[in-house]
PDB file of N, CA and C in Angstrom:
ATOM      1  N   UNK A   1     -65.003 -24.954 -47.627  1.00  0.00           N
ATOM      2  CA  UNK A   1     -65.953 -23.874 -47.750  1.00  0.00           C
ATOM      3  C   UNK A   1     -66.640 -23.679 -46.403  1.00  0.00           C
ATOM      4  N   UNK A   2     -66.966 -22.389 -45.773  1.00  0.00           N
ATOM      5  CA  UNK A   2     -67.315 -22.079 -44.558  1.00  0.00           C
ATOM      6  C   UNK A   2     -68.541 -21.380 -45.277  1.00  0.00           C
ATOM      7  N   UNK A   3     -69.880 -21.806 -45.172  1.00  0.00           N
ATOM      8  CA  UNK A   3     -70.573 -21.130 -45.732  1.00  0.00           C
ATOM      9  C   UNK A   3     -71.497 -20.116 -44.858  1.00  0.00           C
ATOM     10  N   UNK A   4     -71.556 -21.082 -43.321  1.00  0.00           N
ATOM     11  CA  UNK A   4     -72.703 -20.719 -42.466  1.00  0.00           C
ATOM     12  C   UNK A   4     -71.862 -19.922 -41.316  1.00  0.00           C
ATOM     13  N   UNK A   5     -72.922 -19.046 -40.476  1.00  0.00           N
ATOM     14  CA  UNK A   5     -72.297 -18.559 -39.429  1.00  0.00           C
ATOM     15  C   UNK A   5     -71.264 -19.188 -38.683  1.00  0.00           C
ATOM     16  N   UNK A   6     -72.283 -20.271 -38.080  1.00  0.00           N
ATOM     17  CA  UNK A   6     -71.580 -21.218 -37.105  1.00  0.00           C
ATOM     18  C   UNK A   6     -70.479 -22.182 -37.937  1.00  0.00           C
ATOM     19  N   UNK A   7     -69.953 -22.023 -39.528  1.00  0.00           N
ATOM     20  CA  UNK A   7     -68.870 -22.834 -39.950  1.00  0.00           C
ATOM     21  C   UNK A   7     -68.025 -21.907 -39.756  1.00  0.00           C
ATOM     22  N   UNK A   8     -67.993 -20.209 -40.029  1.00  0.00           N
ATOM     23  CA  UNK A   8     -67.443 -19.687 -39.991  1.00  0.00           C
ATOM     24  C   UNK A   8     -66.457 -19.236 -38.211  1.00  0.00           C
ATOM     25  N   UNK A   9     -67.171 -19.132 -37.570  1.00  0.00           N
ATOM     26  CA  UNK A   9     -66.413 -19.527 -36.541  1.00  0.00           C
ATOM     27  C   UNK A   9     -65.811 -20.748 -36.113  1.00  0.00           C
ATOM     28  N   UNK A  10     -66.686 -22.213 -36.222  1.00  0.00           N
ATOM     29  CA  UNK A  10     -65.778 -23.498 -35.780  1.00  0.00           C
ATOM     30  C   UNK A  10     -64.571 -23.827 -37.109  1.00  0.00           C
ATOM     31  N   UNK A  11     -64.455 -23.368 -38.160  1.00  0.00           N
ATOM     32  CA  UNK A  11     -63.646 -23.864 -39.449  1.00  0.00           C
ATOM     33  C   UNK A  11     -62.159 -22.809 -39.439  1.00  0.00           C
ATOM     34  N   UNK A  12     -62.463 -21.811 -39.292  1.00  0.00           N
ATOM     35  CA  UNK A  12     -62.080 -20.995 -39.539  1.00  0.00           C
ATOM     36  C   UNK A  12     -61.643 -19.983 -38.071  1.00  0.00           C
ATOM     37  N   UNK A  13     -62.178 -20.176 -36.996  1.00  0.00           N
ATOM     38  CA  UNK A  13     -61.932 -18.834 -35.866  1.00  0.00           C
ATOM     39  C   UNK A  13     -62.304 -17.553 -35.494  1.00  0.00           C
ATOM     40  N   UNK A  14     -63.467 -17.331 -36.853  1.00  0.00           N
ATOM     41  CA  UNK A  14     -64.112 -15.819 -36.736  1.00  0.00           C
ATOM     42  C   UNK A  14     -64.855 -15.777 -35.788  1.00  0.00           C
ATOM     43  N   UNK A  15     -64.606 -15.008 -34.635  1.00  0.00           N
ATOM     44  CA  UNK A  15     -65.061 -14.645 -33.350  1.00  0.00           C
ATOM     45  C   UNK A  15     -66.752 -14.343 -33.632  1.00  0.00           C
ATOM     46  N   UNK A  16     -67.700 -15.177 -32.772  1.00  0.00           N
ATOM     47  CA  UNK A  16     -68.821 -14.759 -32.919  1.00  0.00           C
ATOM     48  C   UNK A  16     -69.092 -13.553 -32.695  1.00  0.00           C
ATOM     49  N   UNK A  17     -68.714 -12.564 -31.656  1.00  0.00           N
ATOM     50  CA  UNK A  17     -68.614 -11.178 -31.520  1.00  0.00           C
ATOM     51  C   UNK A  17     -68.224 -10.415 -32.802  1.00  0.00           C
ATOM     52  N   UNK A  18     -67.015 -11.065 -33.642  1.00  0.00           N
ATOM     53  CA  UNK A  18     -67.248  -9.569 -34.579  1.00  0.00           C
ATOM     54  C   UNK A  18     -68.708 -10.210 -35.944  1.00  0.00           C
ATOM     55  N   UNK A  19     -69.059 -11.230 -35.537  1.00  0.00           N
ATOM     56  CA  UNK A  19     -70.454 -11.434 -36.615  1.00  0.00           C
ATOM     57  C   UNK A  19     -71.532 -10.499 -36.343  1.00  0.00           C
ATOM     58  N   UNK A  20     -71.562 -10.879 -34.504  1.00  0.00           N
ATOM     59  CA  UNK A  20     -72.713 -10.712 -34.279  1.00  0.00           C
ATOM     60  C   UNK A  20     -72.479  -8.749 -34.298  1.00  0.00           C
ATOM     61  N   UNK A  21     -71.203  -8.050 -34.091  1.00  0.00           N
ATOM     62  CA  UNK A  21     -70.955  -6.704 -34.270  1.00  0.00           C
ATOM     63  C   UNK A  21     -70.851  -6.191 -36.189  1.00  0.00           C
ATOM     64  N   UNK A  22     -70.799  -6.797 -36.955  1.00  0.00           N
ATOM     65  CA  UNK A  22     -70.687  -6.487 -38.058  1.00  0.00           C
ATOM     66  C   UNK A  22     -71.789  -6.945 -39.500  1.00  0.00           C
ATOM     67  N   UNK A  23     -72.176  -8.120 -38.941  1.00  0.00           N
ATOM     68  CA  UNK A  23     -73.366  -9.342 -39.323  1.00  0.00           C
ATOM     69  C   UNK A  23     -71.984 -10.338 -40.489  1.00  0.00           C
ATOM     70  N   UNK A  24     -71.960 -11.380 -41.182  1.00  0.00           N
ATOM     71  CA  UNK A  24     -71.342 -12.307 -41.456  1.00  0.00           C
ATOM     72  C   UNK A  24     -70.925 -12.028 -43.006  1.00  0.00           C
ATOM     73  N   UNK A  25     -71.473 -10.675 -43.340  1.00  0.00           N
ATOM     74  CA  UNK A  25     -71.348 -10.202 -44.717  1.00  0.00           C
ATOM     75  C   UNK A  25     -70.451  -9.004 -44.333  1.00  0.00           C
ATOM     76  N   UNK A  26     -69.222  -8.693 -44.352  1.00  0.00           N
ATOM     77  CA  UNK A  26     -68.578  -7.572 -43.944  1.00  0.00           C
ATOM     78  C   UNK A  26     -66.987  -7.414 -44.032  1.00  0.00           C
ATOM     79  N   UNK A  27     -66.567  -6.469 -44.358  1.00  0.00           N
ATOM     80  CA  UNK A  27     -65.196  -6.544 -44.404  1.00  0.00           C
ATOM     81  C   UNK A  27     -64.192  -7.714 -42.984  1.00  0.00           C
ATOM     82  N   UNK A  28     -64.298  -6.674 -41.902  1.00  0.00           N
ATOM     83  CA  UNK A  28     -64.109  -7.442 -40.785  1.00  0.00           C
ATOM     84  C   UNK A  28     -64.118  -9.153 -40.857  1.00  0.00           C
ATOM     85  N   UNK A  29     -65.180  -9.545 -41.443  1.00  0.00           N
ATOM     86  CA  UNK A  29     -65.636 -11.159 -41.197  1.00  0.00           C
ATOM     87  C   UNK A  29     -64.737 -11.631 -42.363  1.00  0.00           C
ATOM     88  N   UNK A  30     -64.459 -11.115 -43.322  1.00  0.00           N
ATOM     89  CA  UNK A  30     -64.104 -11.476 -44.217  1.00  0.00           C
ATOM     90  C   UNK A  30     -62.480 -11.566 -44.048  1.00  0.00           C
ATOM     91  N   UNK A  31     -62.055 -10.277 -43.615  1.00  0.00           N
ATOM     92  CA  UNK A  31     -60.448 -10.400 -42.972  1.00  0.00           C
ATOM     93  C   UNK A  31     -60.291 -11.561 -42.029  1.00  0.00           C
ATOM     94  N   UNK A  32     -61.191 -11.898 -40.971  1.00  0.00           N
ATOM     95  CA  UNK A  32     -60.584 -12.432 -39.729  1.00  0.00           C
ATOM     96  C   UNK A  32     -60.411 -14.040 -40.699  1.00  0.00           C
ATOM     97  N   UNK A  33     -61.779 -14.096 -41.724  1.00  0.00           N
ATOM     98  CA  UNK A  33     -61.717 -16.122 -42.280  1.00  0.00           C
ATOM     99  C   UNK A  33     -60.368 -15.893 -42.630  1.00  0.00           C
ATOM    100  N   UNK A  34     -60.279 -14.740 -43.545  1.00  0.00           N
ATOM    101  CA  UNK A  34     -58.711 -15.499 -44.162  1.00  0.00           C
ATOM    102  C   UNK A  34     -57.155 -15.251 -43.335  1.00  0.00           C
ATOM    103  N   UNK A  35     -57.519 -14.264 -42.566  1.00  0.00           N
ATOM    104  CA  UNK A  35     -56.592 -15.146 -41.271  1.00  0.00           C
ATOM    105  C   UNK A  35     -56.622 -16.120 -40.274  1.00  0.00           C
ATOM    106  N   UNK A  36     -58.069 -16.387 -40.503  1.00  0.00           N
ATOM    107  CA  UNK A  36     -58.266 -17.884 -39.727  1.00  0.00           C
ATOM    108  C   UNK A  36     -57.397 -18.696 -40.639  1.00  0.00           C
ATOM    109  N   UNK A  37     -57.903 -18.581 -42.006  1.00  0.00           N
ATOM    110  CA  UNK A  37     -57.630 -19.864 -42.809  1.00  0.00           C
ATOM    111  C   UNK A  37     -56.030 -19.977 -42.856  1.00  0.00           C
ATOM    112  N   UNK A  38     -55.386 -19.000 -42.993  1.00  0.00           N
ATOM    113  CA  UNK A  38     -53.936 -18.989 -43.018  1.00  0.00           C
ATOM    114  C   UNK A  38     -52.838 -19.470 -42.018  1.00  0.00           C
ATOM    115  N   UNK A  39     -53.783 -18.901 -40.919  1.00  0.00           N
ATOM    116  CA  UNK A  39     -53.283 -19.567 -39.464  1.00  0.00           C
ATOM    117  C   UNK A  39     -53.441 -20.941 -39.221  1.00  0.00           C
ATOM    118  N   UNK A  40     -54.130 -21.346 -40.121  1.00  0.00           N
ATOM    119  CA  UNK A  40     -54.713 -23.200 -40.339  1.00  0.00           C
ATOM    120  C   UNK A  40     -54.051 -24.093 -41.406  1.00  0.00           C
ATOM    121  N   UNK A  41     -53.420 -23.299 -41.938  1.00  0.00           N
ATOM    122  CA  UNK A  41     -52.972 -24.285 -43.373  1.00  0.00           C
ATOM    123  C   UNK A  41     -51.352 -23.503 -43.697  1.00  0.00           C
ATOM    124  N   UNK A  42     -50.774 -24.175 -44.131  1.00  0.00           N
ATOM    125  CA  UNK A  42     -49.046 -23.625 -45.105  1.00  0.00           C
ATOM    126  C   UNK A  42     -49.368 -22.953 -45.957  1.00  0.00           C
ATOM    127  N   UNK A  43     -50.843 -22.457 -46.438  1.00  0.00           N
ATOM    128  CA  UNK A  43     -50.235 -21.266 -47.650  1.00  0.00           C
ATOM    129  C   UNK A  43     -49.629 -20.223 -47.730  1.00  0.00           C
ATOM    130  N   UNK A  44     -49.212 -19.731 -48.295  1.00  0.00           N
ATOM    131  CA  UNK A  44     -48.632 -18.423 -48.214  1.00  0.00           C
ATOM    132  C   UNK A  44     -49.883 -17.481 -48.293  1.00  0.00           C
ATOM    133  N   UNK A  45     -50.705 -17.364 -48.997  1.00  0.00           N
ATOM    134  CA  UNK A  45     -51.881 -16.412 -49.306  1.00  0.00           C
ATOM    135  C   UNK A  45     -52.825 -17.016 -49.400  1.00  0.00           C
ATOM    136  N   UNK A  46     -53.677 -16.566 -48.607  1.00  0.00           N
ATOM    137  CA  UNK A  46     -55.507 -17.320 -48.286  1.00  0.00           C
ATOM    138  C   UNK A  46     -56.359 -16.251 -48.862  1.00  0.00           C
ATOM    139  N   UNK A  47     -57.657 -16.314 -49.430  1.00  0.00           N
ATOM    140  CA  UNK A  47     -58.223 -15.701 -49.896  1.00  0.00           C
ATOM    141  C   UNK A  47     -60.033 -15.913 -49.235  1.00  0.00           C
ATOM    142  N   UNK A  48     -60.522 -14.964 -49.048  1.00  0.00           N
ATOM    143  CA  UNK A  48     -62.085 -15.399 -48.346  1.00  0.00           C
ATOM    144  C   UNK A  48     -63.145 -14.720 -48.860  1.00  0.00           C
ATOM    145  N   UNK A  49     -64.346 -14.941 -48.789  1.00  0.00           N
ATOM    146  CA  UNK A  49     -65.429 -14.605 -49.841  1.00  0.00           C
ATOM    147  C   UNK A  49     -66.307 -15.026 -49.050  1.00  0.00           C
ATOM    148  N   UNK A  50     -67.416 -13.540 -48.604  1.00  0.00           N
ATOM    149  CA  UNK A  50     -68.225 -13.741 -47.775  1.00  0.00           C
ATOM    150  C   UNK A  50     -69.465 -12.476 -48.772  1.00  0.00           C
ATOM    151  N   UNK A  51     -70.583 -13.440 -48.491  1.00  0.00           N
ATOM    152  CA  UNK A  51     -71.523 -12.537 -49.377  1.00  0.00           C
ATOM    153  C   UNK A  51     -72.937 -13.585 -49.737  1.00  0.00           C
ATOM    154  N   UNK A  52     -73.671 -12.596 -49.699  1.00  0.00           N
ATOM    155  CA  UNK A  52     -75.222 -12.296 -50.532  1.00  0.00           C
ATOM    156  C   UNK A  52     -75.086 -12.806 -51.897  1.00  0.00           C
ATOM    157  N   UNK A  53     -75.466 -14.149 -52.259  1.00  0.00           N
ATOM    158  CA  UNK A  53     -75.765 -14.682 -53.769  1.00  0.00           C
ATOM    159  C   UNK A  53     -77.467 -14.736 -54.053  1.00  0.00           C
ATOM    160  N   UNK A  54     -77.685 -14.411 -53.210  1.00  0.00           N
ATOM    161  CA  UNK A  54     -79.386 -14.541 -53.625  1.00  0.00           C
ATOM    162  C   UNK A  54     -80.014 -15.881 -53.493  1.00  0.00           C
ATOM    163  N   UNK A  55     -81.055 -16.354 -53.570  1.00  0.00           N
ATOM    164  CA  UNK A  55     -82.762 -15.001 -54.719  1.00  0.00           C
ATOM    165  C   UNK A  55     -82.733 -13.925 -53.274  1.00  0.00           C
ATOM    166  N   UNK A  56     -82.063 -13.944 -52.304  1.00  0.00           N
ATOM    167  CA  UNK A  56     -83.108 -13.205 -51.183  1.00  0.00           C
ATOM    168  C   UNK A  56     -82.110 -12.189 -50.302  1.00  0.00           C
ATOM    169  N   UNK A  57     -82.170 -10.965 -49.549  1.00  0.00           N
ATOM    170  CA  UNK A  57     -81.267 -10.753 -48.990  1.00  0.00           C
ATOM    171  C   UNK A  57     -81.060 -11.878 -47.711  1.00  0.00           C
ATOM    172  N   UNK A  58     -79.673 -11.593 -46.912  1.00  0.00           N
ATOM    173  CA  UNK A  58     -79.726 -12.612 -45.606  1.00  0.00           C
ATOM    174  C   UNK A  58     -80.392 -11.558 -45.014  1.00  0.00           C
ATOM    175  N   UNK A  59     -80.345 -12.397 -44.060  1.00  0.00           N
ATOM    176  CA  UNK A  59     -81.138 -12.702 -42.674  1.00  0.00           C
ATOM    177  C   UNK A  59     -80.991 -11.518 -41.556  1.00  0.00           C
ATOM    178  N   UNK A  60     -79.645 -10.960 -42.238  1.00  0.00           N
ATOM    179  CA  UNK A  60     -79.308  -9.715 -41.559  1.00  0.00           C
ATOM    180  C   UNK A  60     -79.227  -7.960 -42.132  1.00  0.00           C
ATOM    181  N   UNK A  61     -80.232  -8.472 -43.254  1.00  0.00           N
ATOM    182  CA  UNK A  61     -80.253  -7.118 -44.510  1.00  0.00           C
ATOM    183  C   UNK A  61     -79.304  -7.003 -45.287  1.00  0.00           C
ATOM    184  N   UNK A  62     -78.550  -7.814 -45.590  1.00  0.00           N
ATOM    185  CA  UNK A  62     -77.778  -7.343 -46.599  1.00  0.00           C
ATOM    186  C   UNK A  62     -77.974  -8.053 -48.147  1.00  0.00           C
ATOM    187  N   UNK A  63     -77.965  -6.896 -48.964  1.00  0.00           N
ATOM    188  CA  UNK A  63     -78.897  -7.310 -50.101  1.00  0.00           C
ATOM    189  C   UNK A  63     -78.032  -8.601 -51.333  1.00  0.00           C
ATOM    190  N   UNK A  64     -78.452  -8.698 -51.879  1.00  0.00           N
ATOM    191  CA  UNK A  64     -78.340  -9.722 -53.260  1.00  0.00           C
ATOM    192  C   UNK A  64     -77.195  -8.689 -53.620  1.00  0.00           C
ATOM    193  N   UNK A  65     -76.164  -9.474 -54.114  1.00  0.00           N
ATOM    194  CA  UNK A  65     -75.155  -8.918 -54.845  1.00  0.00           C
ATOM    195  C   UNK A  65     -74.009  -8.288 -54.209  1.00  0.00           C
ATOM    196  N   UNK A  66     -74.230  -8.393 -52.906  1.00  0.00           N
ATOM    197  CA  UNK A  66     -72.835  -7.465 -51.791  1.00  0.00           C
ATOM    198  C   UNK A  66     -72.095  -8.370 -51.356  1.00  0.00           C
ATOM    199  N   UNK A  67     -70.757  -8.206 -51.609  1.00  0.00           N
ATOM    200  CA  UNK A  67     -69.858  -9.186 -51.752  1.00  0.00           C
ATOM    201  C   UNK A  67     -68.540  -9.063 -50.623  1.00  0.00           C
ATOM    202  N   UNK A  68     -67.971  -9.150 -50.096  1.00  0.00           N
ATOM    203  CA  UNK A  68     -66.645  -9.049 -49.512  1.00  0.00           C
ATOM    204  C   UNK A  68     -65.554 -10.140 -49.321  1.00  0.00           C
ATOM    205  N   UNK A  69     -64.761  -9.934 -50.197  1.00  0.00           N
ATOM    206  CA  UNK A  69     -63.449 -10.733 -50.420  1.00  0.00           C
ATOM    207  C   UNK A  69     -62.128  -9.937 -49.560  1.00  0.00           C
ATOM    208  N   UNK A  70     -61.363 -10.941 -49.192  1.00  0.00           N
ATOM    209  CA  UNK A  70     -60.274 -10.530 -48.643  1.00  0.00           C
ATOM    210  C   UNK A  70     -59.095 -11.408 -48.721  1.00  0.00           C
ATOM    211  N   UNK A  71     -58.026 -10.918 -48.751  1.00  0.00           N
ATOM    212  CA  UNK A  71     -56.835 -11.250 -49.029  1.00  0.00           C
ATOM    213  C   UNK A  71     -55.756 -11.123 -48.346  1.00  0.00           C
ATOM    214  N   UNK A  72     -55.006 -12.641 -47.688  1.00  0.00           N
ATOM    215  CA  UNK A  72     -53.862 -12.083 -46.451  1.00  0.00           C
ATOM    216  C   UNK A  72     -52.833 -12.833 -47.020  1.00  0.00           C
ATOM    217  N   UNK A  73     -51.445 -12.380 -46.668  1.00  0.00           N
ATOM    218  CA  UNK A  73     -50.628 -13.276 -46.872  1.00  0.00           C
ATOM    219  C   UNK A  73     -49.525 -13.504 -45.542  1.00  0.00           C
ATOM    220  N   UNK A  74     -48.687 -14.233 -45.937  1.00  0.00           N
ATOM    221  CA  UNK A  74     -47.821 -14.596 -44.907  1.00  0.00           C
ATOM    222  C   UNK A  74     -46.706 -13.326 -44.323  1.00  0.00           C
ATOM    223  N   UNK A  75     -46.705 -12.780 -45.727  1.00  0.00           N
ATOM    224  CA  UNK A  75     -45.860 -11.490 -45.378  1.00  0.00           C
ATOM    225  C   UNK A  75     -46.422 -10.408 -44.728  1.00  0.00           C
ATOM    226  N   UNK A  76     -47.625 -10.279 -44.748  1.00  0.00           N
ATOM    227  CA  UNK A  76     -47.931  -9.120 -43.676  1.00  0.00           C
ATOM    228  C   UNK A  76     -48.909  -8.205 -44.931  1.00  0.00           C
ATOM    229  N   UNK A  77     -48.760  -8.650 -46.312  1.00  0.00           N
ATOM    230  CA  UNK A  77     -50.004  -7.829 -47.241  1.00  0.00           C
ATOM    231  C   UNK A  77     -51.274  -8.676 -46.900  1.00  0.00           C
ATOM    232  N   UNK A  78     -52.143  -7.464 -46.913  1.00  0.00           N
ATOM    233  CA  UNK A  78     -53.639  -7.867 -46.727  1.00  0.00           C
ATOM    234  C   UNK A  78     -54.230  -7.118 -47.694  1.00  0.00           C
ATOM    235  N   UNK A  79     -55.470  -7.062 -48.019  1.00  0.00           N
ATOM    236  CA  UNK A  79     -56.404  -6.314 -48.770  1.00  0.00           C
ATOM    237  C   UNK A  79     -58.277  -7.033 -48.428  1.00  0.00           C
ATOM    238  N   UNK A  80     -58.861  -6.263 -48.151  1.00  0.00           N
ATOM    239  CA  UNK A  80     -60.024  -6.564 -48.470  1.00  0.00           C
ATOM    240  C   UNK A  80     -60.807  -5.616 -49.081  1.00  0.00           C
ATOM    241  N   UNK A  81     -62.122  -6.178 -50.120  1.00  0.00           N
ATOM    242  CA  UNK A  81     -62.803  -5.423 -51.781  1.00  0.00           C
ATOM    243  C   UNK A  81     -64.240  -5.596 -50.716  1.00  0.00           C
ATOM    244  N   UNK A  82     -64.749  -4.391 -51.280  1.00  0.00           N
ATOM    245  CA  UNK A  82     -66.487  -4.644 -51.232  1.00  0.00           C
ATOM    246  C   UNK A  82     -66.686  -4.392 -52.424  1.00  0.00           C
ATOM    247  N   UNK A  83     -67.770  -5.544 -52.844  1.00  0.00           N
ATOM    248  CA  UNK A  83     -68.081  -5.264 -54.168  1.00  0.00           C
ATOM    249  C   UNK A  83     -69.744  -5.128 -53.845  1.00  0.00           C
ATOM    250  N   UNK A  84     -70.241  -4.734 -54.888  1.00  0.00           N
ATOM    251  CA  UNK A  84     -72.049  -4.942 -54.929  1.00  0.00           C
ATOM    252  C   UNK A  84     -72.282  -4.957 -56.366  1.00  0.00           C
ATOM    253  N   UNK A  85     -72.881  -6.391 -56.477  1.00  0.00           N
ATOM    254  CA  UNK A  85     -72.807  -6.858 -57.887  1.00  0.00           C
ATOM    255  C   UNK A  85     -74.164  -6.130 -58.320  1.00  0.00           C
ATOM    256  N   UNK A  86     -75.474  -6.053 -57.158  1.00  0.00           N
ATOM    257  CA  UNK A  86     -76.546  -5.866 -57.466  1.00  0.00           C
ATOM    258  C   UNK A  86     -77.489  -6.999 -57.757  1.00  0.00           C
ATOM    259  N   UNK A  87     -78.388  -7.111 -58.542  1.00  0.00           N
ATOM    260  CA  UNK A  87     -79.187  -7.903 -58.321  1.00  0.00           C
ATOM    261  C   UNK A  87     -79.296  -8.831 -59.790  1.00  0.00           C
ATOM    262  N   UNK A  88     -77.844  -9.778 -60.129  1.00  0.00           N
ATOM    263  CA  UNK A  88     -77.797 -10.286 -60.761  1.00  0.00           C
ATOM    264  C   UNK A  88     -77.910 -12.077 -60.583  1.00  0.00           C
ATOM    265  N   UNK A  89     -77.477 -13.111 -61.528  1.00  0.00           N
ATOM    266  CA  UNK A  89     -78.133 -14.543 -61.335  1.00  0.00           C
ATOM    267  C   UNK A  89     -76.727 -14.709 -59.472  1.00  0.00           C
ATOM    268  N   UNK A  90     -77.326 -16.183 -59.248  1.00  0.00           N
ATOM    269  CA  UNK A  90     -76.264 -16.407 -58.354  1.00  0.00           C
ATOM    270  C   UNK A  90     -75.009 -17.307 -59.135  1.00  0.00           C
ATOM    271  N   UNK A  91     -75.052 -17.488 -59.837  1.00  0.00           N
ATOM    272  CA  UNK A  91     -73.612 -17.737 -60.709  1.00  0.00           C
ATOM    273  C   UNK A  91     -73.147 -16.665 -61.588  1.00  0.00           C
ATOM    274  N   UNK A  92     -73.630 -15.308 -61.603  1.00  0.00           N
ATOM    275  CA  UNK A  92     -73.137 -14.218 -62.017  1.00  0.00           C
ATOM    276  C   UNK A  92     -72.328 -13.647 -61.102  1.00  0.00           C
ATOM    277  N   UNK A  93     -72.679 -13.783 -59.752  1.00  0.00           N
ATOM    278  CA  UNK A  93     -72.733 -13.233 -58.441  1.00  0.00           C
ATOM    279  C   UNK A  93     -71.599 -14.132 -58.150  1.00  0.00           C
ATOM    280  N   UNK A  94     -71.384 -15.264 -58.328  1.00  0.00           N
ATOM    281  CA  UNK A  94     -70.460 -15.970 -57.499  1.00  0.00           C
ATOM    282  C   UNK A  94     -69.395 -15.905 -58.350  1.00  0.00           C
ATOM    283  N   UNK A  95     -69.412 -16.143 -59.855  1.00  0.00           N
ATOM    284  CA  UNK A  95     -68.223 -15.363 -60.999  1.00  0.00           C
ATOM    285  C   UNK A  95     -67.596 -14.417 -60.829  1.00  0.00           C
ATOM    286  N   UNK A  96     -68.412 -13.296 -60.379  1.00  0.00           N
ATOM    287  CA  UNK A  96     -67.517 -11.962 -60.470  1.00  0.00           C
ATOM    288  C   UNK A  96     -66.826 -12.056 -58.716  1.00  0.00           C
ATOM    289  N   UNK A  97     -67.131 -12.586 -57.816  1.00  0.00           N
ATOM    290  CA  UNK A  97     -66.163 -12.706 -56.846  1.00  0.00           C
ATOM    291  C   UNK A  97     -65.436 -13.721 -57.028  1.00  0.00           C
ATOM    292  N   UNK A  98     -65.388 -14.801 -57.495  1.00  0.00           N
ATOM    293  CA  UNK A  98     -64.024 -15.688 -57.648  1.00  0.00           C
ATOM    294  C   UNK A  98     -63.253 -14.583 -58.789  1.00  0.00           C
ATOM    295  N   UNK A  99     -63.395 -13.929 -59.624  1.00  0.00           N
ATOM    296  CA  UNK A  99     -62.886 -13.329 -60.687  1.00  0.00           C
ATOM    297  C   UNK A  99     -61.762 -12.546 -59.530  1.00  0.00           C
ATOM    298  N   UNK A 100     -62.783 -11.624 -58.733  1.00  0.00           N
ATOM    299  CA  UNK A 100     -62.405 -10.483 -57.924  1.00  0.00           C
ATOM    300  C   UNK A 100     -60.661 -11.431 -56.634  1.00  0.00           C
ATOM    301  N   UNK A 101     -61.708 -12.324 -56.377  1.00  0.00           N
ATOM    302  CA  UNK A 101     -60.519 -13.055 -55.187  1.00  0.00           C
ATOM    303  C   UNK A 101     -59.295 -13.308 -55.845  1.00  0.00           C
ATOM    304  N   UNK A 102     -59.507 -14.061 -57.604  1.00  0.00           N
ATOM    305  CA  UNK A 102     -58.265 -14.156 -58.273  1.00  0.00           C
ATOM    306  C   UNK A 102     -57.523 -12.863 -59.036  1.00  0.00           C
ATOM    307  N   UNK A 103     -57.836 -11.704 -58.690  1.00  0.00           N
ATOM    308  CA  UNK A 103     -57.512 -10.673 -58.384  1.00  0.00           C
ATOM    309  C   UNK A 103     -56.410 -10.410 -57.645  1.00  0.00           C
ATOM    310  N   UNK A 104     -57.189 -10.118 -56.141  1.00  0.00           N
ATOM    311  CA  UNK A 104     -56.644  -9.849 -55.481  1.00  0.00           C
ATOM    312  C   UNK A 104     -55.277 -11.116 -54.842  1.00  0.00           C
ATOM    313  N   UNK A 105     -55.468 -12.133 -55.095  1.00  0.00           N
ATOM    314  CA  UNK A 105     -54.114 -13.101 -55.183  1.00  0.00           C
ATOM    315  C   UNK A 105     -53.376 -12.429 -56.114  1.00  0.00           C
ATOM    316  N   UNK A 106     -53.651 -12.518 -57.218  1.00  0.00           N
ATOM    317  CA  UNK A 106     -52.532 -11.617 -57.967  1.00  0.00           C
ATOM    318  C   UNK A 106     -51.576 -10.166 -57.458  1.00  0.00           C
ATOM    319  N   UNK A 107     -52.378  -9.498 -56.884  1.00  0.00           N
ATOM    320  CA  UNK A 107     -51.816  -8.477 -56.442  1.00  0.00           C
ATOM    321  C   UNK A 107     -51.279  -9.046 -55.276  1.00  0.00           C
ATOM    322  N   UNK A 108     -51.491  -9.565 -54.239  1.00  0.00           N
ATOM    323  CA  UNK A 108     -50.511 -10.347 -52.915  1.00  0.00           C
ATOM    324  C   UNK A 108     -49.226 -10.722 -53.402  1.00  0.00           C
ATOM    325  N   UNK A 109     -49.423 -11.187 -54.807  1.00  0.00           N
ATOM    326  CA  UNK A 109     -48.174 -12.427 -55.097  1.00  0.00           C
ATOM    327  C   UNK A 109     -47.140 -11.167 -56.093  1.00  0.00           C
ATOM    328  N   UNK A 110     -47.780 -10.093 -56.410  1.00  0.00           N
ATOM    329  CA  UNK A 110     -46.754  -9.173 -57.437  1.00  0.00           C
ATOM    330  C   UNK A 110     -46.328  -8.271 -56.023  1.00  0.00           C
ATOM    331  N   UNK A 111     -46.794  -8.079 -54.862  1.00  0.00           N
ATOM    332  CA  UNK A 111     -46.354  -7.412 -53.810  1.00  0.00           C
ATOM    333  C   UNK A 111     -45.123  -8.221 -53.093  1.00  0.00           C
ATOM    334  N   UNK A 112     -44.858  -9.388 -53.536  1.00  0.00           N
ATOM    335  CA  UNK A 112     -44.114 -10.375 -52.714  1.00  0.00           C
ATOM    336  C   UNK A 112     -42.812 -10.359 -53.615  1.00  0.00           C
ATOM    337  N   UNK A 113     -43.139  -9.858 -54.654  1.00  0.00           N
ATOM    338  CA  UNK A 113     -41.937 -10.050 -55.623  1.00  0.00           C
ATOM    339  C   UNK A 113     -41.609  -8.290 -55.710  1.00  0.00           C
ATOM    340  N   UNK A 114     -41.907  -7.545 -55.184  1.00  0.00           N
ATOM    341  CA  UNK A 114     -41.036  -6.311 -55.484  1.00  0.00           C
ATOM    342  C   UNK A 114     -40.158  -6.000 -53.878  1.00  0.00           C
TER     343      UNK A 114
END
């Protein structure tokens, strides 16, 4: 788990430039972890989840409930979701994006088979 800025670049490879150009909640940040992560490990499909669980917005305005998941695989499919859950618990918040990430694996892995 890369939770913090600075994990997200030393764990993972997300260039402090596109944080500090996008803030650490964002499509962008969210694409580059899970091609960090992929470029780091044998999976075939990495999945990343960057987001606002609350009680508070971060540090960089982005509110409770805004979510960005992304999805890469080895073959060259990607996808990344913005979601905005809004201002629900933080295990409501963190449910509906693992829901969302096991999602979007699904769709990587039915793209690999057609």
């Amino acid at each position: 788990m890369v939770y913090t800025k600075e994990t997200k670049v030393a764990a993972v490879g997300v260039p402090e430039e596109l944080i500090a150009a996008h803030t650490a909640v964002s499509a962008e940040v969210a694409q580059a972890m899970a091609e960090g992560g992929l470029a780091r490990c044998p999976a075939d499909i990495v999945v990343a989840v960057t987001g606002v669980a609350g009680p508070e917005p971060d540090e960089d305005g982005n509110p409770v409930g805004r979510v960005f998941v992304a999805a890469v695989a080895r073959d060259g499919h990607k996808r990344v979701l913005r979601r905005d859950y809004g201002e629900r618990s933080r295990g409501e918040i963190c449910g509906s994006a693992m829901t969302t990430a096991l999602d979007l694996i699904e769709e990587l892995l039915r793209a690999q088979v057609r």
